[in-house]
PDB file of N, CA and C in Angstrom:
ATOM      1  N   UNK A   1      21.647  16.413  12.304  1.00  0.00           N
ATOM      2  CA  UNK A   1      20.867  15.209  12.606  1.00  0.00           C
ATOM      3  C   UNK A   1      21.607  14.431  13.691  1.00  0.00           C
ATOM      4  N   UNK A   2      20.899  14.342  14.856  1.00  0.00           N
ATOM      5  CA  UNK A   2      21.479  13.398  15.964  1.00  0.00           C
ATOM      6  C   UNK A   2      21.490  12.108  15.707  1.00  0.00           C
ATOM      7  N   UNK A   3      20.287  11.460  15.367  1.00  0.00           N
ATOM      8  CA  UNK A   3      19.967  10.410  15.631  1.00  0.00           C
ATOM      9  C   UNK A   3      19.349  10.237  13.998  1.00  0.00           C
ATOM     10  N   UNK A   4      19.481   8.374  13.691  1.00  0.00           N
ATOM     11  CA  UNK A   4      18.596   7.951  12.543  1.00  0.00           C
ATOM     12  C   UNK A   4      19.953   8.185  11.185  1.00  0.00           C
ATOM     13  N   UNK A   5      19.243   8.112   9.577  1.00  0.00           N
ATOM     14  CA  UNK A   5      20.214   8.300   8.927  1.00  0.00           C
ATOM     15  C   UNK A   5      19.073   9.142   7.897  1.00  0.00           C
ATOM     16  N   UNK A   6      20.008   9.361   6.708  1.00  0.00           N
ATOM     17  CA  UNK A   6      19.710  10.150   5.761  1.00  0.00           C
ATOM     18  C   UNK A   6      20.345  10.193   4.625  1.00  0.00           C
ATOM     19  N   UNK A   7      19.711   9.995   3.333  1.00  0.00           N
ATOM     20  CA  UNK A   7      20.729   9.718   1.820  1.00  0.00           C
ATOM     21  C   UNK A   7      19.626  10.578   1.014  1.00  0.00           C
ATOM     22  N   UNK A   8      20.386  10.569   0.125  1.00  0.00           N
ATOM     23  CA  UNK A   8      20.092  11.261  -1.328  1.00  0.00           C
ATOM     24  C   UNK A   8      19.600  10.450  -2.220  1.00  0.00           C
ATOM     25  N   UNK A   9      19.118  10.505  -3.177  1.00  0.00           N
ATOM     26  CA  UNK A   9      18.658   9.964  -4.359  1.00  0.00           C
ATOM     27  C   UNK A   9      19.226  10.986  -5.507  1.00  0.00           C
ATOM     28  N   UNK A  10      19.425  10.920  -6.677  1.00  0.00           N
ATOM     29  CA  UNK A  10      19.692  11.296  -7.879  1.00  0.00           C
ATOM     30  C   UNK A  10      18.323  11.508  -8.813  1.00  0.00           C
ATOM     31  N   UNK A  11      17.891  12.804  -9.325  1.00  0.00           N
ATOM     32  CA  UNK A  11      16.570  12.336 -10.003  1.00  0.00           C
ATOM     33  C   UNK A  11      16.467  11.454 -11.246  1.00  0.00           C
ATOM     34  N   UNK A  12      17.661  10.824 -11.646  1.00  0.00           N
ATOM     35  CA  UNK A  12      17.347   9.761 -12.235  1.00  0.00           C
ATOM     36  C   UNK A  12      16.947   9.089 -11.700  1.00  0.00           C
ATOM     37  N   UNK A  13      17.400   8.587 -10.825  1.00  0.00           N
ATOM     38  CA  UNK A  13      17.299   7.468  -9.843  1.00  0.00           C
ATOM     39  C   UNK A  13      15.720   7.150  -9.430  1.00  0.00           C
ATOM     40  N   UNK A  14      15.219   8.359  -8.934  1.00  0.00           N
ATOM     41  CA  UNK A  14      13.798   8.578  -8.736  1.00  0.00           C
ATOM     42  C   UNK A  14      13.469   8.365 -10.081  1.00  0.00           C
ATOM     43  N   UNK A  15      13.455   8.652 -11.243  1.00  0.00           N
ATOM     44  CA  UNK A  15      12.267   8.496 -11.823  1.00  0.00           C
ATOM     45  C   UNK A  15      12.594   7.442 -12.785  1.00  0.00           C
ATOM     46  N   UNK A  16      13.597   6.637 -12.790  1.00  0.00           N
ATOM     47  CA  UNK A  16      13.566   5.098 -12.961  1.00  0.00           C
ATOM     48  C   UNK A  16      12.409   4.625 -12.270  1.00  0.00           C
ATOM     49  N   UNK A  17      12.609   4.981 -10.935  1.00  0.00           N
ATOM     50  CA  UNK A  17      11.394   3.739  -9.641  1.00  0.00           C
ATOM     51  C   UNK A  17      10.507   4.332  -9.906  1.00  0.00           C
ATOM     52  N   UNK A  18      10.118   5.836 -10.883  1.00  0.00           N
ATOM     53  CA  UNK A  18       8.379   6.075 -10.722  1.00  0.00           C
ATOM     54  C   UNK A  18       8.133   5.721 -11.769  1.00  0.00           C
ATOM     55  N   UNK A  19       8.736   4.484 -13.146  1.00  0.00           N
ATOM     56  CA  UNK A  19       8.252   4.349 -14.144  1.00  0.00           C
ATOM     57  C   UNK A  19       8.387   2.996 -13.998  1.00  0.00           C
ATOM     58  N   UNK A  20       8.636   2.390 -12.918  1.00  0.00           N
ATOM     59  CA  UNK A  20       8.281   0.602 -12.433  1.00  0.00           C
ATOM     60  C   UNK A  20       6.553   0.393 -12.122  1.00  0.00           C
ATOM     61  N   UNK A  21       6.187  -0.564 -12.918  1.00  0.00           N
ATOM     62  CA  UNK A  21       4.632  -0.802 -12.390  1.00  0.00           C
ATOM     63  C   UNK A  21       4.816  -0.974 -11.253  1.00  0.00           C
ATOM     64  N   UNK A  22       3.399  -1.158 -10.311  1.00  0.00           N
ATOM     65  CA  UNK A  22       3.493  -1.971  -9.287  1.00  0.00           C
ATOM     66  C   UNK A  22       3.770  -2.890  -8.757  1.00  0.00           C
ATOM     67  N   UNK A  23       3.565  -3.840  -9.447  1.00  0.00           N
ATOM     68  CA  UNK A  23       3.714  -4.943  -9.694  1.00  0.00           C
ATOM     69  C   UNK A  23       5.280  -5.355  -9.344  1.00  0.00           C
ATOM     70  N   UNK A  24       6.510  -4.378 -10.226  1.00  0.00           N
ATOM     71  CA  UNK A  24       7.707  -4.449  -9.974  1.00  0.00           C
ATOM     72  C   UNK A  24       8.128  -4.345  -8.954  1.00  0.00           C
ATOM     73  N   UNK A  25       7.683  -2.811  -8.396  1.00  0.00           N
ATOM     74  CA  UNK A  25       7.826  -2.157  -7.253  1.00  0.00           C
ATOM     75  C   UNK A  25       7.571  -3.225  -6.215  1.00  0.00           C
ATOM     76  N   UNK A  26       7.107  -3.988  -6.066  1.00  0.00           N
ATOM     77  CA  UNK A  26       6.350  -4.816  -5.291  1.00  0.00           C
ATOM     78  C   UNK A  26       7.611  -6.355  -4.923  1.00  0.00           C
ATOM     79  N   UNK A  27       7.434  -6.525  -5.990  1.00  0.00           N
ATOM     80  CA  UNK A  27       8.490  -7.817  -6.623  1.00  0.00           C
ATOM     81  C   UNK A  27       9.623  -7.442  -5.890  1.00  0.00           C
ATOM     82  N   UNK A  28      10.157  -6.445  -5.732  1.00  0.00           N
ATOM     83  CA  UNK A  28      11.130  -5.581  -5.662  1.00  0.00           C
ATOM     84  C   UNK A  28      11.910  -5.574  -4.145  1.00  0.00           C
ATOM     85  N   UNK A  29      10.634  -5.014  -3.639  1.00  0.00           N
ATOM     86  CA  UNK A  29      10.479  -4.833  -1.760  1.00  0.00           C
ATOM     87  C   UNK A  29       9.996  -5.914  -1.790  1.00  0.00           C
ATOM     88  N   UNK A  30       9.717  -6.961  -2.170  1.00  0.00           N
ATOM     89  CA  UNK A  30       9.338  -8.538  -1.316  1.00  0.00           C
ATOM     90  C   UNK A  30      10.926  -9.224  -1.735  1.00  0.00           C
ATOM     91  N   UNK A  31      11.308  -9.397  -3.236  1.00  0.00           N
ATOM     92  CA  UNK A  31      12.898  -9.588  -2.801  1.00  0.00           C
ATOM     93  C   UNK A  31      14.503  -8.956  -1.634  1.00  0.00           C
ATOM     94  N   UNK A  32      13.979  -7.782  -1.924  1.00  0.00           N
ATOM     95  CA  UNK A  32      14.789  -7.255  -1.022  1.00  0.00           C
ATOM     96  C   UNK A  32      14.306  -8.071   0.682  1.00  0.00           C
ATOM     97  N   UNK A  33      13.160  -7.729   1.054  1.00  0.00           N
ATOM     98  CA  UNK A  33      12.746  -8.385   2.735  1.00  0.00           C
ATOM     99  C   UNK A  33      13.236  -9.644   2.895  1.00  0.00           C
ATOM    100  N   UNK A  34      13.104 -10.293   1.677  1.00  0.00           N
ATOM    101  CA  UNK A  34      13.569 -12.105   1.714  1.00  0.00           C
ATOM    102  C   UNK A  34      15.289 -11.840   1.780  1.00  0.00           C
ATOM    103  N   UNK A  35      15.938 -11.270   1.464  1.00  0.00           N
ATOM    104  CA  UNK A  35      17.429 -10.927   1.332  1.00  0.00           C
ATOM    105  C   UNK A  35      17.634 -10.760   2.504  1.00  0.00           C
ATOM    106  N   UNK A  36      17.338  -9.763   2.682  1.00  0.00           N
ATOM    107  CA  UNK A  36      17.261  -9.257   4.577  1.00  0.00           C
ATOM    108  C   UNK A  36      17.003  -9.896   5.804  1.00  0.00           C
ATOM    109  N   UNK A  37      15.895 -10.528   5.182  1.00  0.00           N
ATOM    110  CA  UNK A  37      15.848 -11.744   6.336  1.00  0.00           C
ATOM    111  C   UNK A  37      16.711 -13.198   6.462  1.00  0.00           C
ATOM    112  N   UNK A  38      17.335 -13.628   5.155  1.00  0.00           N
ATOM    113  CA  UNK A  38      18.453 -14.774   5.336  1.00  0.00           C
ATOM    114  C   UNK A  38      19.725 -13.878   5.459  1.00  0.00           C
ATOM    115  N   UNK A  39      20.008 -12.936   5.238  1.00  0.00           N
ATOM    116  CA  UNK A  39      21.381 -12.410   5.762  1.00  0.00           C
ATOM    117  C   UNK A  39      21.773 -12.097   7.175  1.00  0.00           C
ATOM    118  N   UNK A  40      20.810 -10.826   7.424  1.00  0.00           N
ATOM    119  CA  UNK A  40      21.295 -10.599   8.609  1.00  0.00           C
ATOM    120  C   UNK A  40      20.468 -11.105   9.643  1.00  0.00           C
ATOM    121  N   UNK A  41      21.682 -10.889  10.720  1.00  0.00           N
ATOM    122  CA  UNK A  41      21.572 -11.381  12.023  1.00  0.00           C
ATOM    123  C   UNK A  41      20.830 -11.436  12.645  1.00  0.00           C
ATOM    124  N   UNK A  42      20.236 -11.809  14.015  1.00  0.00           N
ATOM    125  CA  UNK A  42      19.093 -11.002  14.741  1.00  0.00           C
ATOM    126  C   UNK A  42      19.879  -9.811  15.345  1.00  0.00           C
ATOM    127  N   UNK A  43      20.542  -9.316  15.598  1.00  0.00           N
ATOM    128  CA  UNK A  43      21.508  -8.634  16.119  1.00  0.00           C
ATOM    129  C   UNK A  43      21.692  -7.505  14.704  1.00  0.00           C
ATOM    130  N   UNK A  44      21.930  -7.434  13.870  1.00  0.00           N
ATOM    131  CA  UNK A  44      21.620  -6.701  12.522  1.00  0.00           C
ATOM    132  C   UNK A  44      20.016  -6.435  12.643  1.00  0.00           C
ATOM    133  N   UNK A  45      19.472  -7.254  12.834  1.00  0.00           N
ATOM    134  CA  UNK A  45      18.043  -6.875  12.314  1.00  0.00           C
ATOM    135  C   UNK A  45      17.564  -5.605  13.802  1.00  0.00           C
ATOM    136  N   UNK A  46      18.235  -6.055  14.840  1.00  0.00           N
ATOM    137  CA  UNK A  46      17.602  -4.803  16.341  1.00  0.00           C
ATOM    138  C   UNK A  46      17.835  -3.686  15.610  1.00  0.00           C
ATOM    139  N   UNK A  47      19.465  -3.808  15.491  1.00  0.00           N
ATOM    140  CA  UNK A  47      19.818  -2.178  15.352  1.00  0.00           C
ATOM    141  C   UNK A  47      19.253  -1.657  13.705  1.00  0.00           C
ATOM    142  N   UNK A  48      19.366  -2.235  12.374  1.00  0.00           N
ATOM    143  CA  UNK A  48      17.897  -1.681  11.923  1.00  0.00           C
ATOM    144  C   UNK A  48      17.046  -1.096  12.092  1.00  0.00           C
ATOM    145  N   UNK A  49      16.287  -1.980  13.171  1.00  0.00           N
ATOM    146  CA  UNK A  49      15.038  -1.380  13.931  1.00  0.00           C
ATOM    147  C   UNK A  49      15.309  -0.211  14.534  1.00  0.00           C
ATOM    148  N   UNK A  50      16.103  -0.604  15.740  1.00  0.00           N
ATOM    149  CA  UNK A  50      16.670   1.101  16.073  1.00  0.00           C
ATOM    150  C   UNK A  50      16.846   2.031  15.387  1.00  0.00           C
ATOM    151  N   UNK A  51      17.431   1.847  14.572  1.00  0.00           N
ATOM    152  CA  UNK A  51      18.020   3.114  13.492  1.00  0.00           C
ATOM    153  C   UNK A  51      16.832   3.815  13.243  1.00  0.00           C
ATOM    154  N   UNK A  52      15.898   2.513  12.160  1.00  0.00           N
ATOM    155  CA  UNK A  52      14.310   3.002  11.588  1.00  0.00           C
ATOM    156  C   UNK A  52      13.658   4.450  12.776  1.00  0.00           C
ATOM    157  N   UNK A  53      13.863   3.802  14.094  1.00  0.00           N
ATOM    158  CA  UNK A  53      13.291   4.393  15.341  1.00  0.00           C
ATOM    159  C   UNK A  53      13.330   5.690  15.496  1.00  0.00           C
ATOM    160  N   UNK A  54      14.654   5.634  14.657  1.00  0.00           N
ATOM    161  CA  UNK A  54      15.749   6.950  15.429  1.00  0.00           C
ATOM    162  C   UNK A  54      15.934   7.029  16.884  1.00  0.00           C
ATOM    163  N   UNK A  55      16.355   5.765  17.163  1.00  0.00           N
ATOM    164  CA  UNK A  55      16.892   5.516  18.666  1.00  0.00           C
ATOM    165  C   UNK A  55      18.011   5.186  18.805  1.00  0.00           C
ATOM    166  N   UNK A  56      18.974   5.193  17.681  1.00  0.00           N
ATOM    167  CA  UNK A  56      20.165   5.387  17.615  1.00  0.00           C
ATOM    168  C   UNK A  56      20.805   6.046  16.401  1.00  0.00           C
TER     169      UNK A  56
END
């Protein structure tokens, strides 16, 4: 892999998150975005983006 990243999960791990309602799941990724957005930087948040891109 050149570019971008890549991790593992554990199948526990997975099937903890496939036995969260939606609802959680949800709760979940809207806490995390609110985290993300008072922490990092704008400068954190490009290269993020990049990464997401696989442009770096």
């Amino acid at each position: 892999m050149d570019k971008g990243f890549e991790y593992t999960l554990e199948d526990e791990k997975i099937i903890e998150y496939m036995k969260l309602s939606t609802e959680d799941k949800l709760k979940w990724l809207d806490e995390i975005n609110e985290f993300n957005r008072i922490v990092l930087s704008n400068h954190e948040k490009e290269l993020r983006d990049k990464l997401r891109k696989c442009e770096i």
